[in-house]
PDB file of N, CA and C in Angstrom:
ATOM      1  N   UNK A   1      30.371 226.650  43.961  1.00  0.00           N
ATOM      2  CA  UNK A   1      31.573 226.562  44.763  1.00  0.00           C
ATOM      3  C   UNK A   1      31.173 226.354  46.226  1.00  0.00           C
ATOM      4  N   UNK A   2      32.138 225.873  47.001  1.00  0.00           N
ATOM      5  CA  UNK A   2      31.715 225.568  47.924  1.00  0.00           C
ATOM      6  C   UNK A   2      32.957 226.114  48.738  1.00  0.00           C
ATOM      7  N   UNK A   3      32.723 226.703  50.249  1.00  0.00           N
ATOM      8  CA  UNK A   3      33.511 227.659  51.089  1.00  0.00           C
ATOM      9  C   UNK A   3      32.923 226.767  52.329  1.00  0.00           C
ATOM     10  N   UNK A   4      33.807 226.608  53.286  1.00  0.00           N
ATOM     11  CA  UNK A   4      33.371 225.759  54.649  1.00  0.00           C
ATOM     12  C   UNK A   4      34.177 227.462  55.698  1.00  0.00           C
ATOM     13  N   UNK A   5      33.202 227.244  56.923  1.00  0.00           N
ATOM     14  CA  UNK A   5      33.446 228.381  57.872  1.00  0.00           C
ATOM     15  C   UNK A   5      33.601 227.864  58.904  1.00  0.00           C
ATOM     16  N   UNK A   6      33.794 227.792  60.020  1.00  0.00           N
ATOM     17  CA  UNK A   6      34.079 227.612  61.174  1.00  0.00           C
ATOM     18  C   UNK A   6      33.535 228.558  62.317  1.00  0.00           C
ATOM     19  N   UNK A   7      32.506 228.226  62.945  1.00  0.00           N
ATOM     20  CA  UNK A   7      31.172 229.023  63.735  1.00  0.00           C
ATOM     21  C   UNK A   7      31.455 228.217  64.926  1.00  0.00           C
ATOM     22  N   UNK A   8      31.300 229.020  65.873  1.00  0.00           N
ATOM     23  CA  UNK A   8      30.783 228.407  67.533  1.00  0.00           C
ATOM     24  C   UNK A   8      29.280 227.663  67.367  1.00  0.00           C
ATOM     25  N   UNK A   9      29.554 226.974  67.808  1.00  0.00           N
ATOM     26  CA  UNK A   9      27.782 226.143  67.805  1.00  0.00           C
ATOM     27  C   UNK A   9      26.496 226.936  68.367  1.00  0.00           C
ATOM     28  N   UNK A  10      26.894 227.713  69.509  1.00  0.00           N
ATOM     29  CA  UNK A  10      25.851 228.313  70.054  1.00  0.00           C
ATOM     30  C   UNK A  10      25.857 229.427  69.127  1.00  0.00           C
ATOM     31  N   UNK A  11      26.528 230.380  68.688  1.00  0.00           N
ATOM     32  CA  UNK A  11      26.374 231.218  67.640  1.00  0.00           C
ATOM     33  C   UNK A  11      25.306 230.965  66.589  1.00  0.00           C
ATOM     34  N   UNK A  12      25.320 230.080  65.776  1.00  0.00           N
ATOM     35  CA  UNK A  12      25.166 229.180  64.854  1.00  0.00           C
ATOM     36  C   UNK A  12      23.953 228.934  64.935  1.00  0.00           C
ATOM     37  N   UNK A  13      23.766 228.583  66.211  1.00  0.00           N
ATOM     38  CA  UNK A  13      22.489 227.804  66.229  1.00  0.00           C
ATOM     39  C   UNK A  13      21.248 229.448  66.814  1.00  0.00           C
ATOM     40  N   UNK A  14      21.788 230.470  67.272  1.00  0.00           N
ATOM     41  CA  UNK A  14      21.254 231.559  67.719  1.00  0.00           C
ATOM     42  C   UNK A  14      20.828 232.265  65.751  1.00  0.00           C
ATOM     43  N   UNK A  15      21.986 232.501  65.581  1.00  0.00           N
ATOM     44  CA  UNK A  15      22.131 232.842  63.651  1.00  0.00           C
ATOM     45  C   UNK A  15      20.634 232.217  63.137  1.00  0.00           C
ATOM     46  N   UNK A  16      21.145 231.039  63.077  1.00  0.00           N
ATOM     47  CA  UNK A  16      19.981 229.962  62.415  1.00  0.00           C
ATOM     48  C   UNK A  16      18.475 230.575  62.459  1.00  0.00           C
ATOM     49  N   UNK A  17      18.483 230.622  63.780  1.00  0.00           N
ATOM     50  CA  UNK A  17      16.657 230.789  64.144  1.00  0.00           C
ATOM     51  C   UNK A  17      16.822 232.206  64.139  1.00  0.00           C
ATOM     52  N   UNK A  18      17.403 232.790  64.213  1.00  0.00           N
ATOM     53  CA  UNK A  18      17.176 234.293  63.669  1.00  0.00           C
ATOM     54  C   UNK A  18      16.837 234.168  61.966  1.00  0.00           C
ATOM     55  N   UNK A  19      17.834 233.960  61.356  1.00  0.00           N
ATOM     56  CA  UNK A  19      17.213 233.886  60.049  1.00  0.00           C
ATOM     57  C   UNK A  19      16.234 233.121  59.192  1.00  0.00           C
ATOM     58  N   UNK A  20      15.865 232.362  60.233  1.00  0.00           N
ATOM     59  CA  UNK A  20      14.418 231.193  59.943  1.00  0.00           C
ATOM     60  C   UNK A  20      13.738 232.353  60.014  1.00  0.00           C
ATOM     61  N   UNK A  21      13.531 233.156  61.334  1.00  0.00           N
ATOM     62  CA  UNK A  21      12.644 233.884  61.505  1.00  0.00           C
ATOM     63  C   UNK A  21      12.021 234.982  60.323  1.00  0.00           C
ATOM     64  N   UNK A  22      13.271 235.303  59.111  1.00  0.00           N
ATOM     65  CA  UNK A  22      13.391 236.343  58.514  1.00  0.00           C
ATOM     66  C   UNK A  22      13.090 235.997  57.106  1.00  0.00           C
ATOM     67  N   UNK A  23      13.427 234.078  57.144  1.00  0.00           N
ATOM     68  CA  UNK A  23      13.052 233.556  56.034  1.00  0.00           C
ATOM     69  C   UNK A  23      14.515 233.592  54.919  1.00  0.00           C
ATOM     70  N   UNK A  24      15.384 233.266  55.995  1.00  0.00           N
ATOM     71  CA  UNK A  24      16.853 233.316  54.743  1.00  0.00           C
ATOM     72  C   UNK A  24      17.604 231.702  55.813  1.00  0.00           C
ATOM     73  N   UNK A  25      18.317 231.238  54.503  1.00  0.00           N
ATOM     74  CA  UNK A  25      19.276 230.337  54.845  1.00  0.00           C
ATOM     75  C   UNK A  25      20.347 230.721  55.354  1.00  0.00           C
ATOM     76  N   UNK A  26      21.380 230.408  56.459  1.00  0.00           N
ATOM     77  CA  UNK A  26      23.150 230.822  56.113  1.00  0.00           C
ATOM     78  C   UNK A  26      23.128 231.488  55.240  1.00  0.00           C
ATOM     79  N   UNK A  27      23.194 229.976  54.240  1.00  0.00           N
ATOM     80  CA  UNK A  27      23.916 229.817  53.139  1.00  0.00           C
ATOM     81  C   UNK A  27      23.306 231.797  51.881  1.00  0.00           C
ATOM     82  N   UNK A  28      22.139 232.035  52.294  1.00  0.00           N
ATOM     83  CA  UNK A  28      21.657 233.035  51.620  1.00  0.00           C
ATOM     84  C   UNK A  28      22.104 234.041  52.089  1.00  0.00           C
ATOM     85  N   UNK A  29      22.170 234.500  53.744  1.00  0.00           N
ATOM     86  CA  UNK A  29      22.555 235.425  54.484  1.00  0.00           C
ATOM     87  C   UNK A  29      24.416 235.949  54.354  1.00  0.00           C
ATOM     88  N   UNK A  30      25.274 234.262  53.788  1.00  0.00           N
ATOM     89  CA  UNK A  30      26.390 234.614  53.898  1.00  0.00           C
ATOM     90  C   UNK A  30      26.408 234.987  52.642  1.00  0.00           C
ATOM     91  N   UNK A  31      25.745 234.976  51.465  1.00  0.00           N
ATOM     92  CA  UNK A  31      25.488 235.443  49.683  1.00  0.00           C
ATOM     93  C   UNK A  31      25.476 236.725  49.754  1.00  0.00           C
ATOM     94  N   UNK A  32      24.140 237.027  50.397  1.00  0.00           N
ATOM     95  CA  UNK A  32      24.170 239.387  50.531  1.00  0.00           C
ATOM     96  C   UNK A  32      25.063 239.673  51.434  1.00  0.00           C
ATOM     97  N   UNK A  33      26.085 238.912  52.500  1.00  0.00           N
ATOM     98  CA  UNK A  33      26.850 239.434  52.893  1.00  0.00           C
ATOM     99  C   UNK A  33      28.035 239.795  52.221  1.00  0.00           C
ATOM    100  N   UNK A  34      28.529 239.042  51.479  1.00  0.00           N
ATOM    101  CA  UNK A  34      29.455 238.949  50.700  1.00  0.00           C
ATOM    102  C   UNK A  34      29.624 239.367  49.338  1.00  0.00           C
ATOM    103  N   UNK A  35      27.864 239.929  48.877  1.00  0.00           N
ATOM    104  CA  UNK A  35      27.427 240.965  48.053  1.00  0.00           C
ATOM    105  C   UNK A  35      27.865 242.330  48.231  1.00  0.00           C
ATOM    106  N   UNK A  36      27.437 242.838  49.574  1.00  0.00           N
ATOM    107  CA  UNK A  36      27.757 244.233  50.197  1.00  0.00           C
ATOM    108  C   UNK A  36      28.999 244.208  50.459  1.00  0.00           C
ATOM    109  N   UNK A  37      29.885 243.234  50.638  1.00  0.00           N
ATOM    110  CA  UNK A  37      31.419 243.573  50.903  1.00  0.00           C
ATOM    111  C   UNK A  37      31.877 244.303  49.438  1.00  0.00           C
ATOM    112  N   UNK A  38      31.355 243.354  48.564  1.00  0.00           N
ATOM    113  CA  UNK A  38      31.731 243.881  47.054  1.00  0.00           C
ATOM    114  C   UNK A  38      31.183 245.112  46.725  1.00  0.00           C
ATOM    115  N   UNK A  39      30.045 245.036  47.125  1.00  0.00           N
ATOM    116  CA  UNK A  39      28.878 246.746  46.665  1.00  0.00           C
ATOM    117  C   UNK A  39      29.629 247.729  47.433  1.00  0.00           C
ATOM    118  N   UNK A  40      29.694 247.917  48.460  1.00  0.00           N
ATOM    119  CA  UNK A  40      30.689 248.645  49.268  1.00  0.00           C
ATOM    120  C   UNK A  40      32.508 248.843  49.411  1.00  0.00           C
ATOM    121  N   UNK A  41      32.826 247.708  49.099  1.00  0.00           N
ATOM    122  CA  UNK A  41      34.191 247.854  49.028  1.00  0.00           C
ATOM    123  C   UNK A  41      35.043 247.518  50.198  1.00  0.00           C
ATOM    124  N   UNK A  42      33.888 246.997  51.247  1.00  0.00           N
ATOM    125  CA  UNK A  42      34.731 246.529  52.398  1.00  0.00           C
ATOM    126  C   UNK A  42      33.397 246.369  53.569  1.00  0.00           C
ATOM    127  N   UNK A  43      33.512 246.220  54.627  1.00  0.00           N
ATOM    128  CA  UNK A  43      33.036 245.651  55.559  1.00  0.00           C
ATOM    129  C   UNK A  43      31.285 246.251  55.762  1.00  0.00           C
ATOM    130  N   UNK A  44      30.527 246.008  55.123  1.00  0.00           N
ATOM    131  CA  UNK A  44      29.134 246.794  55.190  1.00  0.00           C
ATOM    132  C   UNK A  44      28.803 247.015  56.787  1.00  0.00           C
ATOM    133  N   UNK A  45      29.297 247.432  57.833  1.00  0.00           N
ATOM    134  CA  UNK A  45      28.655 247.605  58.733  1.00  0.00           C
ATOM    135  C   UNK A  45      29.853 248.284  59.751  1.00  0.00           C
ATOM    136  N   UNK A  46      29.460 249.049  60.366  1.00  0.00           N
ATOM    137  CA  UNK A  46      30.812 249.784  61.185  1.00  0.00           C
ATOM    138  C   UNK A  46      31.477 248.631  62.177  1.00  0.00           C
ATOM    139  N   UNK A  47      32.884 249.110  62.127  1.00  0.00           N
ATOM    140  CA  UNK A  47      33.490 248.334  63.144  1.00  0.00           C
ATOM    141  C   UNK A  47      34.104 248.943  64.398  1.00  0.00           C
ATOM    142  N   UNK A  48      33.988 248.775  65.790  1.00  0.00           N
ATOM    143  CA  UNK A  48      34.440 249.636  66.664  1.00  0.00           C
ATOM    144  C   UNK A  48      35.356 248.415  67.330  1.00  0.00           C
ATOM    145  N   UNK A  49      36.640 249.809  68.051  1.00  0.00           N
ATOM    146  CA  UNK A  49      37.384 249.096  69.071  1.00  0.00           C
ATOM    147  C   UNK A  49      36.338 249.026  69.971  1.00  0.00           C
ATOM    148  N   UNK A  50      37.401 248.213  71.055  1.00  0.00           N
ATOM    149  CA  UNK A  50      36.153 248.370  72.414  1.00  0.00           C
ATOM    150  C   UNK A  50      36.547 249.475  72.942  1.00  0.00           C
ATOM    151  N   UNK A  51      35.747 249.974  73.858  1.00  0.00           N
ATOM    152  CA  UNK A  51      36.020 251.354  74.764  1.00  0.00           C
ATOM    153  C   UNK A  51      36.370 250.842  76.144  1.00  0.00           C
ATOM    154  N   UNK A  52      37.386 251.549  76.698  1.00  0.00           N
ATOM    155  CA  UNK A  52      37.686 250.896  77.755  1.00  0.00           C
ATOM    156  C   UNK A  52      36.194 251.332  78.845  1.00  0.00           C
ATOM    157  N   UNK A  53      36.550 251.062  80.104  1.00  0.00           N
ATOM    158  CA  UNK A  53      35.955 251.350  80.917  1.00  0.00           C
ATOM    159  C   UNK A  53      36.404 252.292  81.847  1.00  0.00           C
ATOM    160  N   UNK A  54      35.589 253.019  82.733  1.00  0.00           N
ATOM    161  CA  UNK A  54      36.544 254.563  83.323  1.00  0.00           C
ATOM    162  C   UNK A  54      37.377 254.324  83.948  1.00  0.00           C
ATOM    163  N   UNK A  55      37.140 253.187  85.079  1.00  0.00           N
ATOM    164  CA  UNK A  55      38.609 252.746  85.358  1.00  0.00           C
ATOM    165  C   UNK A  55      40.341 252.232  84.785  1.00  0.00           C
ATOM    166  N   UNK A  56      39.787 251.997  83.728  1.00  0.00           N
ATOM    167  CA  UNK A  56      40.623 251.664  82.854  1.00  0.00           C
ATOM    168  C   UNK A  56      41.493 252.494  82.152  1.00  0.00           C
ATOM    169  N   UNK A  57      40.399 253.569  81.553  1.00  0.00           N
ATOM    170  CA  UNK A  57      40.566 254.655  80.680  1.00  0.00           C
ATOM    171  C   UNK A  57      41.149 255.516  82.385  1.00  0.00           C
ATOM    172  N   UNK A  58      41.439 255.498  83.484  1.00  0.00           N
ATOM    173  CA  UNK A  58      41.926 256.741  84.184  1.00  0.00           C
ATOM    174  C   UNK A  58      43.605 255.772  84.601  1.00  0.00           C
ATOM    175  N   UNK A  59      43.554 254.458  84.292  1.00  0.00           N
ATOM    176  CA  UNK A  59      44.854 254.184  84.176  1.00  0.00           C
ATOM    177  C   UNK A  59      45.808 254.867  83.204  1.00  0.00           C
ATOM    178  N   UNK A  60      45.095 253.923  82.073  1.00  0.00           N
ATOM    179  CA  UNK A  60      45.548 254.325  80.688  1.00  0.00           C
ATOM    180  C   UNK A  60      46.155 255.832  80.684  1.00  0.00           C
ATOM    181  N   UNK A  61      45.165 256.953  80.840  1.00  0.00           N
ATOM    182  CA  UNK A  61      45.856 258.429  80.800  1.00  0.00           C
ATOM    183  C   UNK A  61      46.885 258.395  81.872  1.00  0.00           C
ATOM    184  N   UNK A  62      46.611 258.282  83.122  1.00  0.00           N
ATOM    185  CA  UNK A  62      47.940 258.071  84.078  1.00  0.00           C
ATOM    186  C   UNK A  62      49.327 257.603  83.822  1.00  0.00           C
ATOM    187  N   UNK A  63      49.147 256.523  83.077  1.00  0.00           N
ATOM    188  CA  UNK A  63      51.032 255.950  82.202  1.00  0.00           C
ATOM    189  C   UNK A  63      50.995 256.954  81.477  1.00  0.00           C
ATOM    190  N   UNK A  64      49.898 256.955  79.997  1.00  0.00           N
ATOM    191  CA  UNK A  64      50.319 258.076  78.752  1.00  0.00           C
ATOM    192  C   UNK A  64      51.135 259.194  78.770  1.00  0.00           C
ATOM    193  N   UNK A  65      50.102 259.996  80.560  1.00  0.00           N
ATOM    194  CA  UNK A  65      50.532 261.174  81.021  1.00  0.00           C
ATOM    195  C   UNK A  65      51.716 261.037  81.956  1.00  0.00           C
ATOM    196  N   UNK A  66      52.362 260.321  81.945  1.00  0.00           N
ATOM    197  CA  UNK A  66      54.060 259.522  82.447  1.00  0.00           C
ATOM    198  C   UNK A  66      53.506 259.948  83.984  1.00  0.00           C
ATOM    199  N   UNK A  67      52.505 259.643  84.478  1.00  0.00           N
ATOM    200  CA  UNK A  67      52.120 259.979  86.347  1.00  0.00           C
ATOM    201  C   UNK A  67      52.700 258.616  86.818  1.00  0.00           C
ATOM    202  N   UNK A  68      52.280 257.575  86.104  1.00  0.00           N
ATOM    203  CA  UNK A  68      52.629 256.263  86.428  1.00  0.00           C
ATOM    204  C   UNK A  68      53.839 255.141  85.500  1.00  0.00           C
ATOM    205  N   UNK A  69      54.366 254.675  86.173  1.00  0.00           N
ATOM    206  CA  UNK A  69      55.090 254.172  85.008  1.00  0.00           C
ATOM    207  C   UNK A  69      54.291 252.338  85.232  1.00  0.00           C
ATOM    208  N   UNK A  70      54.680 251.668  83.953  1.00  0.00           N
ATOM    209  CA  UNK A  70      54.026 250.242  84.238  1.00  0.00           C
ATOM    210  C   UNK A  70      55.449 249.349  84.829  1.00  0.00           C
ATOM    211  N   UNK A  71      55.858 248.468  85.688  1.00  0.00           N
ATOM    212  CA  UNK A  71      56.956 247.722  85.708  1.00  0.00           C
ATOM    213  C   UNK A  71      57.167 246.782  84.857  1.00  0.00           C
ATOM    214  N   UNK A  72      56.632 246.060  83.681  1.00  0.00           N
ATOM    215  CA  UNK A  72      56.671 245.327  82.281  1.00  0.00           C
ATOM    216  C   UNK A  72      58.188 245.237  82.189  1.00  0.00           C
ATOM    217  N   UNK A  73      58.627 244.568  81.807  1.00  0.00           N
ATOM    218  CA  UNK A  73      57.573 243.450  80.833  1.00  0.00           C
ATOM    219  C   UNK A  73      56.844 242.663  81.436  1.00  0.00           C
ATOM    220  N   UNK A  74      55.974 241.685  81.223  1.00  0.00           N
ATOM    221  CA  UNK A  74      54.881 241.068  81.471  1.00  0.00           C
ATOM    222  C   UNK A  74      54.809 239.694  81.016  1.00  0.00           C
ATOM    223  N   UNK A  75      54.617 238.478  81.929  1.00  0.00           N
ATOM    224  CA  UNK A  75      54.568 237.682  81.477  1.00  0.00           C
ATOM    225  C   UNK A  75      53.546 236.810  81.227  1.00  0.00           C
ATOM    226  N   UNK A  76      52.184 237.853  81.682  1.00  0.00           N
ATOM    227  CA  UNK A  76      51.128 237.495  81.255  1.00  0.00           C
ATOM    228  C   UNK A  76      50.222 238.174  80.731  1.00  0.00           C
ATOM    229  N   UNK A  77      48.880 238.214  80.843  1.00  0.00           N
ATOM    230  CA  UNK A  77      47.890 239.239  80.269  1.00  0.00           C
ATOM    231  C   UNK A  77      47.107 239.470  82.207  1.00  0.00           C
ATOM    232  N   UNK A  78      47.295 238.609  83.039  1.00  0.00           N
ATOM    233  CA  UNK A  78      47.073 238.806  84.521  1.00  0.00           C
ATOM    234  C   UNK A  78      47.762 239.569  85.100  1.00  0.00           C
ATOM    235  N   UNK A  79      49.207 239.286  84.933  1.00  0.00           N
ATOM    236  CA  UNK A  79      50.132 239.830  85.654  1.00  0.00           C
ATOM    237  C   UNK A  79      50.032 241.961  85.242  1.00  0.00           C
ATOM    238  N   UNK A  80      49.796 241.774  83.988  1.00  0.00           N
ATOM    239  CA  UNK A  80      49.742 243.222  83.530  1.00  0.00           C
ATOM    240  C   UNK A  80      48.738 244.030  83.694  1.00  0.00           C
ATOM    241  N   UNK A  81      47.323 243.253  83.933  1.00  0.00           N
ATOM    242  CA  UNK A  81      46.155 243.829  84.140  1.00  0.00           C
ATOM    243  C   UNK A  81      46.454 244.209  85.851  1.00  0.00           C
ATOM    244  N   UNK A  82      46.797 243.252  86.344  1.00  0.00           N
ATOM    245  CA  UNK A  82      47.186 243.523  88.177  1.00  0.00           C
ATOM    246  C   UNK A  82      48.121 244.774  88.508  1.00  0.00           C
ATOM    247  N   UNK A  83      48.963 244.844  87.334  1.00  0.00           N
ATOM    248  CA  UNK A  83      50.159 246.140  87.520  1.00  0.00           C
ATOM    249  C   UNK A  83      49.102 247.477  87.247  1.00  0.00           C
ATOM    250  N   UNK A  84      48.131 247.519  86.081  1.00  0.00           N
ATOM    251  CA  UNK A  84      47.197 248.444  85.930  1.00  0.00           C
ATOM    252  C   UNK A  84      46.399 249.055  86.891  1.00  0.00           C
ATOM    253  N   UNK A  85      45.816 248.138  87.506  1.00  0.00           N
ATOM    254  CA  UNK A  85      44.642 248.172  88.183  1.00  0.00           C
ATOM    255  C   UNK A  85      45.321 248.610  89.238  1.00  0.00           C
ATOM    256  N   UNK A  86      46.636 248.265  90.027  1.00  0.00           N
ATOM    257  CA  UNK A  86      47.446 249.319  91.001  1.00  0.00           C
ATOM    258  C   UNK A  86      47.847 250.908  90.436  1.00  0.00           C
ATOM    259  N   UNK A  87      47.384 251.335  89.263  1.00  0.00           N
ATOM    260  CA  UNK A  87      48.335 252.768  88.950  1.00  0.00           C
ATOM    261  C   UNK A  87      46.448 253.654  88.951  1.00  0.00           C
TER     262      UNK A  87
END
């Protein structure tokens, strides 16, 4: 069977020579990956949110903790980061 993926090139090409190095194809690397999804039952490797940063994280508690309110709605992902970064 055949499955087509869709990779960033520089990814891809970083991937590649990593697993030259190790002596596996993709095509082999995406096989035990997709082995361990099954052996495991889901994603073989932990997944994390991101963590904010302290500045971020002392906004964040500031709204939560109602000190600040945000003026939103928002009509961007700029406009809302700019309302943040003032509280």
């Amino acid at each position: 069977m055949t499955t087509t993926i869709r990779i960033d090139n520089d990814l891809k090409h970083e991937c590649d020579l990593i697993l030259k190095e190790i002596g596996l194809s993709m095509s082999a690397a995406m096989t035990l990956f997709l082995k361990q999804v099954v052996k495991t039952r889901g994603i073989p490797f932990e997944l994390k949110a991101h963590v904010p940063n302290k500045e971020t994280r002392k906004a964040l508690d500031a709204i939560i903790n109602k000190k600040e309110k945000l003026s939103g709605p928002f009509t961007s992902h700029k406009e809302m980061m700019k309302e943040l970064t003032r509280v």
